[in-house]
C-alpha atoms as a PDB file:
ATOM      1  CA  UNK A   1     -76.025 -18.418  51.733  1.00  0.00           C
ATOM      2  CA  UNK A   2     -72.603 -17.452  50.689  1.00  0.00           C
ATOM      3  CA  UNK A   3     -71.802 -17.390  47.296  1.00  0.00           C
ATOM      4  CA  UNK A   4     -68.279 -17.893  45.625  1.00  0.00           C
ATOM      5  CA  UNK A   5     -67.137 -16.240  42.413  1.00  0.00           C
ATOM      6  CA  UNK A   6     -64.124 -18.123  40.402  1.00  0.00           C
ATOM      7  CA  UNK A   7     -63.227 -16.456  37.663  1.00  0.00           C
ATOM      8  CA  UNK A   8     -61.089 -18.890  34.905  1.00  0.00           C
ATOM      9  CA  UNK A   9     -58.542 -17.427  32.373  1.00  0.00           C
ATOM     10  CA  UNK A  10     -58.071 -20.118  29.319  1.00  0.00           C
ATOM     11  CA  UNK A  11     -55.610 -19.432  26.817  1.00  0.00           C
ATOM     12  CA  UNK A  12     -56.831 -20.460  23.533  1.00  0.00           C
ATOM     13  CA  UNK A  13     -55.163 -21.289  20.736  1.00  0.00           C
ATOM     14  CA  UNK A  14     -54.170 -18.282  18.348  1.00  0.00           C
ATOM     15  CA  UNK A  15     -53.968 -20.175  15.075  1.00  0.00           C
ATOM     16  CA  UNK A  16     -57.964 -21.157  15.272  1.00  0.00           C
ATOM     17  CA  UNK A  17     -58.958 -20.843  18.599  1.00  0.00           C
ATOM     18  CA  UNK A  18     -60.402 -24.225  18.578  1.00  0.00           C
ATOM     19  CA  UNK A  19     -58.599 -25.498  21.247  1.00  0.00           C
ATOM     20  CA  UNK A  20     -56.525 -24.608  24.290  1.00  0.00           C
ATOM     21  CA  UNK A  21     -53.173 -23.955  23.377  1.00  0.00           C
ATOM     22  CA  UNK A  22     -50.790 -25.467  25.892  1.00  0.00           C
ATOM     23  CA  UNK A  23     -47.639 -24.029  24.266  1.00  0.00           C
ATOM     24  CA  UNK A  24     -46.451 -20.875  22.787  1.00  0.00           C
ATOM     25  CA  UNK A  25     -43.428 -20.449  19.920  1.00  0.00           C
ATOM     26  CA  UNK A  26     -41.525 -17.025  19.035  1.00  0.00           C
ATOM     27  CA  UNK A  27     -40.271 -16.215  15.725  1.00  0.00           C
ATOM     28  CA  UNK A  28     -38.971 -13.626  13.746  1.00  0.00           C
ATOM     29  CA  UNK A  29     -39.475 -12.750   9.953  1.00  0.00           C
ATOM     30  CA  UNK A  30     -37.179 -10.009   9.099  1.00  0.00           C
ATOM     31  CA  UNK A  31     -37.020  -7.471  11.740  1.00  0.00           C
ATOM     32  CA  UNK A  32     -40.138  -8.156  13.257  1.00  0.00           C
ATOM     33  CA  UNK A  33     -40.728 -10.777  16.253  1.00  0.00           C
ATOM     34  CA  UNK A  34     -43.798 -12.529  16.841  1.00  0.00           C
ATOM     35  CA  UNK A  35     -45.525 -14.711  19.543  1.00  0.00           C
ATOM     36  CA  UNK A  36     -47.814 -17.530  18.895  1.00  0.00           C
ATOM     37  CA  UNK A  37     -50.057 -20.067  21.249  1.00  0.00           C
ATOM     38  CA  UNK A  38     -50.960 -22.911  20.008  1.00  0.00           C
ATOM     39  CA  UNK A  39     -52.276 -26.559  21.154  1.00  0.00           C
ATOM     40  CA  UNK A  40     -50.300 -29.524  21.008  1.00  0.00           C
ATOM     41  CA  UNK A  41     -51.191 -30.188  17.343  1.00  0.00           C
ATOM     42  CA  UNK A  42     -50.905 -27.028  15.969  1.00  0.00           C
ATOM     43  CA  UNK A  43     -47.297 -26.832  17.823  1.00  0.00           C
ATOM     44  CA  UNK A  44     -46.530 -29.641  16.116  1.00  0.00           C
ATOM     45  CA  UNK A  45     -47.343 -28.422  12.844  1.00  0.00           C
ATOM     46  CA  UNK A  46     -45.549 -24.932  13.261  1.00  0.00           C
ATOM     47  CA  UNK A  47     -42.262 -27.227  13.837  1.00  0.00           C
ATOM     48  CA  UNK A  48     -43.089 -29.198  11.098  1.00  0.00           C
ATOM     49  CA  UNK A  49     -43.343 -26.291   8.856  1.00  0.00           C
ATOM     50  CA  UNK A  50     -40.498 -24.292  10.009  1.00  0.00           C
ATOM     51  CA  UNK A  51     -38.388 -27.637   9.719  1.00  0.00           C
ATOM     52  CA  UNK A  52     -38.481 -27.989   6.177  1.00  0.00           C
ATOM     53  CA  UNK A  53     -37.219 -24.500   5.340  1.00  0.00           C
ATOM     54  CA  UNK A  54     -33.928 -24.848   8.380  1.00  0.00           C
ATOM     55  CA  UNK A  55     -33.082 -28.440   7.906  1.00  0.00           C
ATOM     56  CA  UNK A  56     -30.135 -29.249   6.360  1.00  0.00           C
ATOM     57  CA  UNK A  57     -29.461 -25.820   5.319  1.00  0.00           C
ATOM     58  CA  UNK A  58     -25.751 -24.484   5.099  1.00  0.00           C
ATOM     59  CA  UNK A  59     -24.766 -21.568   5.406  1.00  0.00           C
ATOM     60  CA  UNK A  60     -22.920 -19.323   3.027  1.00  0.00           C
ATOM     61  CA  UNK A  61     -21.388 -15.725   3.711  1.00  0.00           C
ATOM     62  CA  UNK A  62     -19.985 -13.941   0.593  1.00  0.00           C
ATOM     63  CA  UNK A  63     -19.376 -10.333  -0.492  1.00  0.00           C
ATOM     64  CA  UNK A  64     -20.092  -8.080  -3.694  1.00  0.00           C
ATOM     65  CA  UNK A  65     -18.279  -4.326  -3.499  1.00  0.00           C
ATOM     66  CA  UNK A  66     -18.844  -3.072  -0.124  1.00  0.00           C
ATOM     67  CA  UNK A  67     -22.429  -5.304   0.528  1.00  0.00           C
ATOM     68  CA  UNK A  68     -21.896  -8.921   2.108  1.00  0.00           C
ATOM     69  CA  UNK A  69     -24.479 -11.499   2.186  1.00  0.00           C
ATOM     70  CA  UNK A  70     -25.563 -14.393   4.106  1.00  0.00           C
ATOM     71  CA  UNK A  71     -27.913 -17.116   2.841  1.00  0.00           C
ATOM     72  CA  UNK A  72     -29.127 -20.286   3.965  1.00  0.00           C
ATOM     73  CA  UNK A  73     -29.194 -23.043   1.388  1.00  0.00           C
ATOM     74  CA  UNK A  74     -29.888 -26.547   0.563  1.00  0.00           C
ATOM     75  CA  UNK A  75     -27.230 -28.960   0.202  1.00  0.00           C
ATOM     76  CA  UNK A  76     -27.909 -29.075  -3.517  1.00  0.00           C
ATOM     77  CA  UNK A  77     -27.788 -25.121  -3.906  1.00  0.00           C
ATOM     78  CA  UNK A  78     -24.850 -24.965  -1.726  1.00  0.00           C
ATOM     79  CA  UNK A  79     -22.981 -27.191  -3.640  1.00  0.00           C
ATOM     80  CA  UNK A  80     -23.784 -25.639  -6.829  1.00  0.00           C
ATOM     81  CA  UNK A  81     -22.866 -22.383  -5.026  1.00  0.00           C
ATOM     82  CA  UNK A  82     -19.539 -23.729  -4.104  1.00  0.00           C
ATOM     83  CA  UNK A  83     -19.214 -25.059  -8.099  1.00  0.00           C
ATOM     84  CA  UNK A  84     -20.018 -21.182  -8.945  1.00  0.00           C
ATOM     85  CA  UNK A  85     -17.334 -19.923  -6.655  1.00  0.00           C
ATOM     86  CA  UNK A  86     -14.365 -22.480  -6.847  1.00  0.00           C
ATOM     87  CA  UNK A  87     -14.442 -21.719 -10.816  1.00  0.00           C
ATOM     88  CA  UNK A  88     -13.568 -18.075 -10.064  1.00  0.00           C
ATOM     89  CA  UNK A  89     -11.567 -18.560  -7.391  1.00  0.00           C
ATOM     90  CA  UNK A  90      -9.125 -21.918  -7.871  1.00  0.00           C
ATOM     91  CA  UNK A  91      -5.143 -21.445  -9.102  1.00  0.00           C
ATOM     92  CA  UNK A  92      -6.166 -17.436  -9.137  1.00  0.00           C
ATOM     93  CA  UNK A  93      -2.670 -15.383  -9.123  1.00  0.00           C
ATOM     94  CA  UNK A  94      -3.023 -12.095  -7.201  1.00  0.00           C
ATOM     95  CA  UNK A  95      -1.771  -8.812  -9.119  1.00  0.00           C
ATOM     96  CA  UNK A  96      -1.716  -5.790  -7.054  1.00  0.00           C
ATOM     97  CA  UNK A  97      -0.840  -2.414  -9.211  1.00  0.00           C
ATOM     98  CA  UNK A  98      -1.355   1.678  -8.973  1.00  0.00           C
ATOM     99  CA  UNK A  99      -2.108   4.260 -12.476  1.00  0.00           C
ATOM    100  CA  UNK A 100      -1.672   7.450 -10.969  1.00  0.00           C
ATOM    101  CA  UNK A 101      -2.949   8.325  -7.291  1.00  0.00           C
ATOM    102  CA  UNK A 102      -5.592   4.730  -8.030  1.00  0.00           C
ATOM    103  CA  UNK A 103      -4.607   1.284  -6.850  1.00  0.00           C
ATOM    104  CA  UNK A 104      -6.151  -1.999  -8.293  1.00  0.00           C
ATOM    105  CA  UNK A 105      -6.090  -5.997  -6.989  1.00  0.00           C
ATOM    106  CA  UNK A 106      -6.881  -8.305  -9.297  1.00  0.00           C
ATOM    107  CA  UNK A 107      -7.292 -12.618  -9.238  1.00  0.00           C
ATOM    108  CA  UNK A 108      -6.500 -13.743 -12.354  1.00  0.00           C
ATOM    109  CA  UNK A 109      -6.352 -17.034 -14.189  1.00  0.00           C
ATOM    110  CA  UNK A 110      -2.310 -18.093 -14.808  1.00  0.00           C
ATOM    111  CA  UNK A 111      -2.321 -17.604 -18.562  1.00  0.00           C
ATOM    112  CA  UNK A 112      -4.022 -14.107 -17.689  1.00  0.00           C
ATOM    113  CA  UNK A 113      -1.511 -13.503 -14.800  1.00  0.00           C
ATOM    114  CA  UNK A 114       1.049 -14.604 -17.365  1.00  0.00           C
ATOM    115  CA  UNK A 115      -0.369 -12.096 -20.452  1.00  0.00           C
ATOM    116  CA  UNK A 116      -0.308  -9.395 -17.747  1.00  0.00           C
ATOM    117  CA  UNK A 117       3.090  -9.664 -16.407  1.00  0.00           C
ATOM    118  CA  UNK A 118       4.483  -9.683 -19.948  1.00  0.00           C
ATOM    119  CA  UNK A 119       2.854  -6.421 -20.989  1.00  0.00           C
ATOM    120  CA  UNK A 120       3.794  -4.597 -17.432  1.00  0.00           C
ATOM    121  CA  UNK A 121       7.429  -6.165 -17.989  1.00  0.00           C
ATOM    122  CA  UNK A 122       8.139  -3.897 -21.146  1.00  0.00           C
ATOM    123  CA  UNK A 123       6.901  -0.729 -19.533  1.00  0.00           C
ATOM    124  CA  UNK A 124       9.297  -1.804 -15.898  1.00  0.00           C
ATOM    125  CA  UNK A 125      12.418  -2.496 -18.428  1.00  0.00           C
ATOM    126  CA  UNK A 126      12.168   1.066 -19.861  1.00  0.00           C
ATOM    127  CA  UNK A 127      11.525   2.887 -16.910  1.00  0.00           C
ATOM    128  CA  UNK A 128      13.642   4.353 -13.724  1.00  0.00           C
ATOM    129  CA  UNK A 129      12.946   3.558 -10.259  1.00  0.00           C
ATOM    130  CA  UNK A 130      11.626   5.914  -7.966  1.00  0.00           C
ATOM    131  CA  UNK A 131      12.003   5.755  -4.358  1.00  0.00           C
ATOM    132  CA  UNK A 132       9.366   6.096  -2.435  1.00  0.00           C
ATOM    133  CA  UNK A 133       8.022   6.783   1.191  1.00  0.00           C
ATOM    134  CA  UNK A 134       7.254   2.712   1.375  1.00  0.00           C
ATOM    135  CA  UNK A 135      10.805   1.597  -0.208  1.00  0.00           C
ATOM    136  CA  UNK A 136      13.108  -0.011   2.089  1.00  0.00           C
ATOM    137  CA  UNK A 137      16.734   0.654   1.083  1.00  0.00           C
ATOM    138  CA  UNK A 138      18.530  -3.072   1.948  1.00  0.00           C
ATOM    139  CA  UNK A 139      21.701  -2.528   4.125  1.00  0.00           C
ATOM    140  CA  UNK A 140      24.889  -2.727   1.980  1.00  0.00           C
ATOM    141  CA  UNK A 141      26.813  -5.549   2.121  1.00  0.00           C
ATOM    142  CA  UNK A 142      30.590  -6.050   0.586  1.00  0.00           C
ATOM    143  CA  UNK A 143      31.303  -8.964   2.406  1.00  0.00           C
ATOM    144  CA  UNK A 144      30.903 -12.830   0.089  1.00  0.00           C
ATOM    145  CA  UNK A 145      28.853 -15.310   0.875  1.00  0.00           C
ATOM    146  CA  UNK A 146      25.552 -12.795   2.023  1.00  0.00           C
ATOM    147  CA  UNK A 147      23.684 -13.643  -0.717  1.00  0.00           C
ATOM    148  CA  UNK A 148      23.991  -9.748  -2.172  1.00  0.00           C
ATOM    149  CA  UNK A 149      26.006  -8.773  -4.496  1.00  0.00           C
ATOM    150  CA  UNK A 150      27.682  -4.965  -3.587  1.00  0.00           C
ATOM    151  CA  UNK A 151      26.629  -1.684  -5.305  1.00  0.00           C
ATOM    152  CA  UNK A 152      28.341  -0.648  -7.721  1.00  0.00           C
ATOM    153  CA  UNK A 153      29.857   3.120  -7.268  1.00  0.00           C
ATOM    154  CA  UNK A 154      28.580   5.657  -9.286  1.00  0.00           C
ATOM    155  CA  UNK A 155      30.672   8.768  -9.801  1.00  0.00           C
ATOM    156  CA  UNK A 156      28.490  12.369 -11.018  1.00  0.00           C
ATOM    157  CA  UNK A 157      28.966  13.111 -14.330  1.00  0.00           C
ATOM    158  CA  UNK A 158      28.374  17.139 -14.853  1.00  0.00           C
ATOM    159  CA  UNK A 159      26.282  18.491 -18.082  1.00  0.00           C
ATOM    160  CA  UNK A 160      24.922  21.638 -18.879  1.00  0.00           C
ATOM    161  CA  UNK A 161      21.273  21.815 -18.643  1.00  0.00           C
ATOM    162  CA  UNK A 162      20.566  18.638 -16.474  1.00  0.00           C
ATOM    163  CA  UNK A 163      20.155  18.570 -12.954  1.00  0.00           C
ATOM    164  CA  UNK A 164      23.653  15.960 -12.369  1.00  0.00           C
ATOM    165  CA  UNK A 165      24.112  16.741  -8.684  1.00  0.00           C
ATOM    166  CA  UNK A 166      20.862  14.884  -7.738  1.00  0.00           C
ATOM    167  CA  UNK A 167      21.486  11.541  -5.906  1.00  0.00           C
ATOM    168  CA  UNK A 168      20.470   8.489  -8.532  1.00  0.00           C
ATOM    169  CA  UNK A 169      17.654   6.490  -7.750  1.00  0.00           C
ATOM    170  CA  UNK A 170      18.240   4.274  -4.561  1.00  0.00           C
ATOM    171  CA  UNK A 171      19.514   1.694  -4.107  1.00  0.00           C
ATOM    172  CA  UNK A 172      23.040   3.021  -4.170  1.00  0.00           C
ATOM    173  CA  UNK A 173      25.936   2.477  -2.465  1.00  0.00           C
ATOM    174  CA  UNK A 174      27.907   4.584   0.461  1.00  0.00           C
ATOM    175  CA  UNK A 175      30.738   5.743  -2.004  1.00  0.00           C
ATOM    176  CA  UNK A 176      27.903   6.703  -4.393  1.00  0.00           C
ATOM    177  CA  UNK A 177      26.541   8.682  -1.892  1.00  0.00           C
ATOM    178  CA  UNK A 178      30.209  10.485  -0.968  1.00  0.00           C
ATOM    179  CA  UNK A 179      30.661  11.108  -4.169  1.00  0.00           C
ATOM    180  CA  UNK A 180      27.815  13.099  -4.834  1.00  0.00           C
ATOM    181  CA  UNK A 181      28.104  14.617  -1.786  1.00  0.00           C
ATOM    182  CA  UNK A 182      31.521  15.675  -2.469  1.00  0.00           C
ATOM    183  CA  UNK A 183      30.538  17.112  -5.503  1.00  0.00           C
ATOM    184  CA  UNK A 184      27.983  19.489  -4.209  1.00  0.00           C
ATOM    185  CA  UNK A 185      30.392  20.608  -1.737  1.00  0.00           C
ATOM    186  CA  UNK A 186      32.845  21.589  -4.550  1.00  0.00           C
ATOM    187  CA  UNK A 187      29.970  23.654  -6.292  1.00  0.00           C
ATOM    188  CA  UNK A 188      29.228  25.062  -3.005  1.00  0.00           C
ATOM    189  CA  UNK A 189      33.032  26.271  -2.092  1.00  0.00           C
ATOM    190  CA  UNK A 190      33.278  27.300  -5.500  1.00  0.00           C
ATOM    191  CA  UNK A 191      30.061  29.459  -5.664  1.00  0.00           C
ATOM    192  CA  UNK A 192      30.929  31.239  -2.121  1.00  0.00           C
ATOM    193  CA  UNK A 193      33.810  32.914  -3.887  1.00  0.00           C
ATOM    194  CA  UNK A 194      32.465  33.875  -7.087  1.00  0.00           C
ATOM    195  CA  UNK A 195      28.793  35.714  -6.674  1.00  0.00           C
ATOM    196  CA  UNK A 196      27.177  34.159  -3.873  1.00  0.00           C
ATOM    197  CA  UNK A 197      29.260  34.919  -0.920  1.00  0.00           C
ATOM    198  CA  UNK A 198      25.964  34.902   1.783  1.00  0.00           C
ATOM    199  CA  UNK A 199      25.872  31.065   0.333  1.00  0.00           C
ATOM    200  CA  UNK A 200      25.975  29.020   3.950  1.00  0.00           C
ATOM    201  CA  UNK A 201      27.296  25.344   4.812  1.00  0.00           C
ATOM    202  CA  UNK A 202      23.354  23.743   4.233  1.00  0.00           C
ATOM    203  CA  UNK A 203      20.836  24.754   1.891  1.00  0.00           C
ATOM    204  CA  UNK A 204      19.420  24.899  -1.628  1.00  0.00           C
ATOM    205  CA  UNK A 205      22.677  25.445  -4.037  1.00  0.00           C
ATOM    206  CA  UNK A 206      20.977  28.046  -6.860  1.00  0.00           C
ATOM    207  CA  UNK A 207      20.351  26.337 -10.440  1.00  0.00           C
ATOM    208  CA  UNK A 208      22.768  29.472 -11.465  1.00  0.00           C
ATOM    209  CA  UNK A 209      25.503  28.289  -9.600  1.00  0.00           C
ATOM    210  CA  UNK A 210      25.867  24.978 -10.970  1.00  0.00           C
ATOM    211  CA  UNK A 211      25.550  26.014 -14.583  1.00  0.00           C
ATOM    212  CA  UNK A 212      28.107  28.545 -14.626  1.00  0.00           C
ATOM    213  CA  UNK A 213      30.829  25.850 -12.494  1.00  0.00           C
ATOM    214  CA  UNK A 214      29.864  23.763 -15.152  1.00  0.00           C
ATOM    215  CA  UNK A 215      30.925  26.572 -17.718  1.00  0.00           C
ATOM    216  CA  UNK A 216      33.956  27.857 -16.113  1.00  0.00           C
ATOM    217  CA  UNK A 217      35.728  24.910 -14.394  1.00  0.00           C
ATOM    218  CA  UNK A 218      34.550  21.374 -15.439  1.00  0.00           C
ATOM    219  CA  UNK A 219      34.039  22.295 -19.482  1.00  0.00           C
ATOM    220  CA  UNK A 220      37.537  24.400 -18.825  1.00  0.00           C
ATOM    221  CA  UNK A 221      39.259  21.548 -18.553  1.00  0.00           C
ATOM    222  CA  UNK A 222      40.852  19.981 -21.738  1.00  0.00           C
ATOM    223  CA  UNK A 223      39.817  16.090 -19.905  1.00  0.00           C
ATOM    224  CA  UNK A 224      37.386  16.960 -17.315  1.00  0.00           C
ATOM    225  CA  UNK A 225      37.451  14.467 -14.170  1.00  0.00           C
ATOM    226  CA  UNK A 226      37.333  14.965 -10.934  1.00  0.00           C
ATOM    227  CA  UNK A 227      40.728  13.475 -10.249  1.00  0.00           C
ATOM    228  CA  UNK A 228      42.464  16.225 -12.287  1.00  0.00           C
ATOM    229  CA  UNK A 229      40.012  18.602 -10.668  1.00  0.00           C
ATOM    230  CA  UNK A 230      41.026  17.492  -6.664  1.00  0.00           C
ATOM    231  CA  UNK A 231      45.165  18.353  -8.387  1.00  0.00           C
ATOM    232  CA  UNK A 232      43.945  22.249  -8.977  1.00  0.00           C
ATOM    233  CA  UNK A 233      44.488  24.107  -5.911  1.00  0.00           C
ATOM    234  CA  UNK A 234      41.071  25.766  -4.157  1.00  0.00           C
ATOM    235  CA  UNK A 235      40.507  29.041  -3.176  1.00  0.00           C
ATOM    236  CA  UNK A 236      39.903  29.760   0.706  1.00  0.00           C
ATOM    237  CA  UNK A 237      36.066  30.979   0.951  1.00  0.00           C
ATOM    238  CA  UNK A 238      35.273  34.732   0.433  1.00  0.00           C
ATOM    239  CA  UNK A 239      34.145  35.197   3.920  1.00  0.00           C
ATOM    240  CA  UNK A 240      37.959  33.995   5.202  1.00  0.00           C
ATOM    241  CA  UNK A 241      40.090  36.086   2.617  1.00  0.00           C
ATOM    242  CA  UNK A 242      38.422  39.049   3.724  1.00  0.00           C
ATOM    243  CA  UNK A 243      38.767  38.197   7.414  1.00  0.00           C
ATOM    244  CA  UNK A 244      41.560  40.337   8.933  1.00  0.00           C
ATOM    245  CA  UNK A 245      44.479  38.703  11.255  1.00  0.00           C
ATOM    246  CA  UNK A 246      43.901  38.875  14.565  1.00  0.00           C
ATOM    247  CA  UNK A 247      46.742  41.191  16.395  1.00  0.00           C
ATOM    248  CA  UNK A 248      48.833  39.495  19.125  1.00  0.00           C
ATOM    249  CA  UNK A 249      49.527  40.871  22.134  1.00  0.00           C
END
């Protein structure tokens, strides 16, 4: 007689085993996944489970330092989260300022925002501007009606024992920048003839120089101005008065 071997797999439900399970679910809890197969009931029961901690929920993403978080919340907590946040964050005024080589941002409330830029504005009032790799110098503009008012012209004023030649802090205008330009140049012609004679067209102008043109032709001058000093007649460089005539053939 011939005999017939059938051999059955059931798959049985994990949660009790009970039963058969006719469905399976997946889910993850942290950063580990699981696999579950369960009957029709106990299917029914997982979703009714997982249901009451994802329905309704909102999310929220926020940040603290460098570490963001995201959380899942009830209308009720989400709305008391959104209380929490719009209290620190509505009719803030952003202040963005650097101590030293440290920058800081900072949202403050308007009568804060309002202490804040009256204590900075006593310390701006005193001090000079300094220009700056991020400062944009503005295009200068003489003509009415731009909107800009023009730059007023600032003329060097020499004195012993300050550095005067420097250009003043920007923004300043084209004739300010001649003028100091033309000033250099006079300390520069000058020094040539009297001790520096290797002294080219470019370069750094020794502290020396300027302190003893100061000494011997600005302060020599019963009204020092540079008007009276363009009237004085000025000396051909070292290097030509030594140059000898070419002969002609």
């Amino acid at each position: 007689m011939a005999q017939k071997i059938q051999t059955i797999i059931t798959i049985v439900d994990d949660l009790d085993g009970s039963q058969e399970a006719t469905t399976s679910r997946t889910f993850d809890v942290g950063t580990r996944r699981f696999a579950i197969d369960l009957c029709d009931s106990n299917a029914d029961q997982f979703d009714a489970d997982f249901r009451e901690w994802t329905t309704g929920l909102k999310k929220r993403t926020f940040a603290i330092g460098r570490k963001s978080y995201t959380r899942w919340l009830r209308p009720d907590e989400a709305e008391r989260f959104d209380a929490a946040f719009r209290e620190w964050t509505t009719g803030l005024k952003e202040r963005t300022f650097a101590v030293g080589q440290r920058s800081y941002t900072r949202w403050l409330p308007p009568d804060e925002a309002e202490q804040f830029d009256l204590a900075v504005s006593r310390w701006i009032k005193a001090a000079k501007r300094v220009s700056g790799n991020n400062d944009e110098e503005p295009p200068e503009s003489s003509a009415p009606g731009r909107g800009r008012e023009p730059l007023e012209t600032i003329v060097p004023v020499p004195v012993k024992g300050q550095q005067w030649e420097l250009d003043p802090p920007r923004p300043i205008s084209r004739a300010t920048t001649r003028a100091f330009n033309l000033a250099r140049r006079t300390v520069r012609n000058w020094a040539r003839n009297n001790g520096w004679p290797d002294l080219g067209e470019r370069g750094r102008i020794p502290r020396e120089a300027y302190e003893r043109w100061v000494d011997e032709v600005w302060l020599a001058m019963d009204d020092p101005s540079w008007e009276r000093l363009e009237q004085q007649p000025v000396p051909a460089p070292a290097s030509a008065r030594s140059r000898k005539p070419r002969r002609r053939n």
